[in-house]
Protein backbone atom coordinates (compact mmCIF):
# COMPACT_ATOMS: atom_id res chain seq x y z
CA UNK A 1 25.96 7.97 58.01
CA UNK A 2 24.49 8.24 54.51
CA UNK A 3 28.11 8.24 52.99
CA UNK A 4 29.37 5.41 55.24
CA UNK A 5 26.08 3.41 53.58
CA UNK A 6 26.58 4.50 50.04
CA UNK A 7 30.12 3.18 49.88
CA UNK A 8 29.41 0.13 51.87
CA UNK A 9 27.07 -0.57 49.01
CA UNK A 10 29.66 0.44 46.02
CA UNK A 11 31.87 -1.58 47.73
CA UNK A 12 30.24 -4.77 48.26
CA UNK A 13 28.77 -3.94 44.40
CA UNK A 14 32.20 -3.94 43.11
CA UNK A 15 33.54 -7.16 45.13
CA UNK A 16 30.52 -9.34 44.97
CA UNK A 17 29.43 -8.65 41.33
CA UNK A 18 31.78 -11.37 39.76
CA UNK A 19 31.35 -12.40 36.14
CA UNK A 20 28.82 -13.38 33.96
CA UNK A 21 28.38 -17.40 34.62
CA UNK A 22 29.65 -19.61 32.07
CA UNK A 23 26.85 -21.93 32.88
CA UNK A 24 26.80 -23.32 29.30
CA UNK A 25 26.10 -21.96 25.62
CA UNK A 26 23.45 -18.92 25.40
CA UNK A 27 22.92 -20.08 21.52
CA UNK A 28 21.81 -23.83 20.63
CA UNK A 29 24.91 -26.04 19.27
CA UNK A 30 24.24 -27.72 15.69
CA UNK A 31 25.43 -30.93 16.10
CA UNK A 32 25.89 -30.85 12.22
CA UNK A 33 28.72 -29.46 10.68
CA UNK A 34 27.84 -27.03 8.20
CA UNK A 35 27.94 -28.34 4.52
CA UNK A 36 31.15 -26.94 3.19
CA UNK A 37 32.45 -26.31 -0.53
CA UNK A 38 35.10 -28.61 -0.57
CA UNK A 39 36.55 -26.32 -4.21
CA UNK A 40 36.83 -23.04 -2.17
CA UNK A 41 38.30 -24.79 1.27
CA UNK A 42 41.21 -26.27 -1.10
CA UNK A 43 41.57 -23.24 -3.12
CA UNK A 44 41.71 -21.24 0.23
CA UNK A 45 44.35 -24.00 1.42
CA UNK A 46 46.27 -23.15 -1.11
CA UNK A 47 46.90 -19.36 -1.33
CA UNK A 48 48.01 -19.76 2.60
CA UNK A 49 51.71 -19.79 1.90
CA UNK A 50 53.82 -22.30 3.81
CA UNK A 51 55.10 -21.55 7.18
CA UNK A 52 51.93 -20.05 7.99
CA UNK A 53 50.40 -20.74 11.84
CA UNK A 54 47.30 -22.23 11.40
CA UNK A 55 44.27 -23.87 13.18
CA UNK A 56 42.34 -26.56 11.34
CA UNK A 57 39.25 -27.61 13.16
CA UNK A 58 38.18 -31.08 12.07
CA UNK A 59 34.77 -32.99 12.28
CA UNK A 60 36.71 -36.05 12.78
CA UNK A 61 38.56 -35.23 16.58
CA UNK A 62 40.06 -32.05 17.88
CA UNK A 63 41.21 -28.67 16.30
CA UNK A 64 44.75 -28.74 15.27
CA UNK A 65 46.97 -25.79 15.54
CA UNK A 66 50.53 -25.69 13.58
CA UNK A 67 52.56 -24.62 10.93
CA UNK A 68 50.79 -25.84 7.35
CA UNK A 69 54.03 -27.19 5.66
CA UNK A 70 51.72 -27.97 2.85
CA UNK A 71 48.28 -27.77 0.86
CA UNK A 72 47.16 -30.10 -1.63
CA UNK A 73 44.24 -30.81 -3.49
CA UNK A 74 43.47 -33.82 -1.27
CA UNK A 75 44.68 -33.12 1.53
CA UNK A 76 46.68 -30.27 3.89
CA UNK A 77 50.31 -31.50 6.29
CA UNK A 78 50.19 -29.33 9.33
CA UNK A 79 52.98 -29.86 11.64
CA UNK A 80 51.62 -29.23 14.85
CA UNK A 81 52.88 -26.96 17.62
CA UNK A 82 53.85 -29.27 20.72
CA UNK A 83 57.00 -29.05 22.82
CA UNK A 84 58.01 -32.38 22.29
CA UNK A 85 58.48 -33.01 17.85
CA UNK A 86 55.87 -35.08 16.57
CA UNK A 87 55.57 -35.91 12.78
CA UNK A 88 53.61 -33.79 10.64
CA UNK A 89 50.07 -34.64 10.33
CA UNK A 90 48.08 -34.74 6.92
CA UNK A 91 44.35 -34.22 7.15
CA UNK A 92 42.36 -34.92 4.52
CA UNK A 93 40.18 -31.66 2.66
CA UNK A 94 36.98 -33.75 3.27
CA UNK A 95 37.51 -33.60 7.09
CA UNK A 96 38.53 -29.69 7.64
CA UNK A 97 35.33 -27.49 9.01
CA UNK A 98 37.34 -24.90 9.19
CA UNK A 99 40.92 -23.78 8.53
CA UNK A 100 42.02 -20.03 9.90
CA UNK A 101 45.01 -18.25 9.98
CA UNK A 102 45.70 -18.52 13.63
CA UNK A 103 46.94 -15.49 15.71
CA UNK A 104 48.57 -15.17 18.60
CA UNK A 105 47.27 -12.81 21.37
CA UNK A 106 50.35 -11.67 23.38
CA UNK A 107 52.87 -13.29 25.75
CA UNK A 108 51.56 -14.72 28.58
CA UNK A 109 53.91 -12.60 30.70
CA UNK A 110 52.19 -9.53 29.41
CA UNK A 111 48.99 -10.90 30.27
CA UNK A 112 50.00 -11.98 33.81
CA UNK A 113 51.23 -8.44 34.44
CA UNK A 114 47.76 -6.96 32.66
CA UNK A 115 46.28 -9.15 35.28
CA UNK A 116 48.41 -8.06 38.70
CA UNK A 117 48.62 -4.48 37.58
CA UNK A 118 44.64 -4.55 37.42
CA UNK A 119 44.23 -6.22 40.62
CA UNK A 120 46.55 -3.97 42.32
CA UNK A 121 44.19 -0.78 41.29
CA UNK A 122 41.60 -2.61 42.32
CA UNK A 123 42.52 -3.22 45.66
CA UNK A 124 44.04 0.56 45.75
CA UNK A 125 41.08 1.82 44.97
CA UNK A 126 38.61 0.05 47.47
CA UNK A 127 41.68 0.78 50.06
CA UNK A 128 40.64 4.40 49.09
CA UNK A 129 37.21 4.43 49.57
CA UNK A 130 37.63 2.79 52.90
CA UNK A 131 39.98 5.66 54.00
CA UNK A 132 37.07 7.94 52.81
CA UNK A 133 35.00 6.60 54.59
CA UNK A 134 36.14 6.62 57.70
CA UNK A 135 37.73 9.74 57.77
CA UNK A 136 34.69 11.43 57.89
């Protein structure tokens, strides 16, 4: 009886935990940009060599990811990354918050498959301790 009740409780501990809430930020948001060097963030432009993938965030609208075709000392041309072509964009160095290099975390196939192989343990393994259970 006192194994039935132990992995009852396992059990329902594994299923019902779930994931830490994303409720909202756990640190307060600045709505102020920080103040930026403009001479570094254009010297920093500049050593990226062209054809790198890129994400500028802005203060002016959304982060940009692309290719950076270009870096001036006014002003970057990122042509963006969007299935259908667009013409390449030129944001201004007074408007970049940031500007990284940006890097791609894996195929979305592999990450599906990640997903369905660790579900399928998962499941295995509660199957398991079911059969335990009751075997008894």
């Amino acid at each position: 009886m006192t194994k039935q009740l132990t992995a009852v409780i396992v059990i329902a501990a594994l299923t019902a935990g779930g994931c830490a809430s994303a409720s909202g930020p756990r640190v307060p948001v600045d709505p102020q940009p920080p103040a930026i060097d403009r001479s570094v963030m254009v010297e920093y432009a500049q050593r990226l060599p062209a054809g790198s993938k890129v994400r500028v965030e802005r203060t002016d609208g959304p982060a940009i990811r692309g290719t950076m075709m270009k870096a001036g000392a006014d002003s970057i041309i990122v042509q963006r990354q969007t299935r259908v072509p667009e013409p390449p964009v030129e944001i201004p160095i007074a408007s970049i918050v940031r500007l990284t290099l940006d890097q791609a975390s894996g195929s979305v196939g592999r990450n599906v498959a990640i997903g369905i192989v660790s579900g399928v343990g998962a499941t295995f393994g509660v199957l398991l301790l079911l059969a335990a259970i009751w075997a008894d």
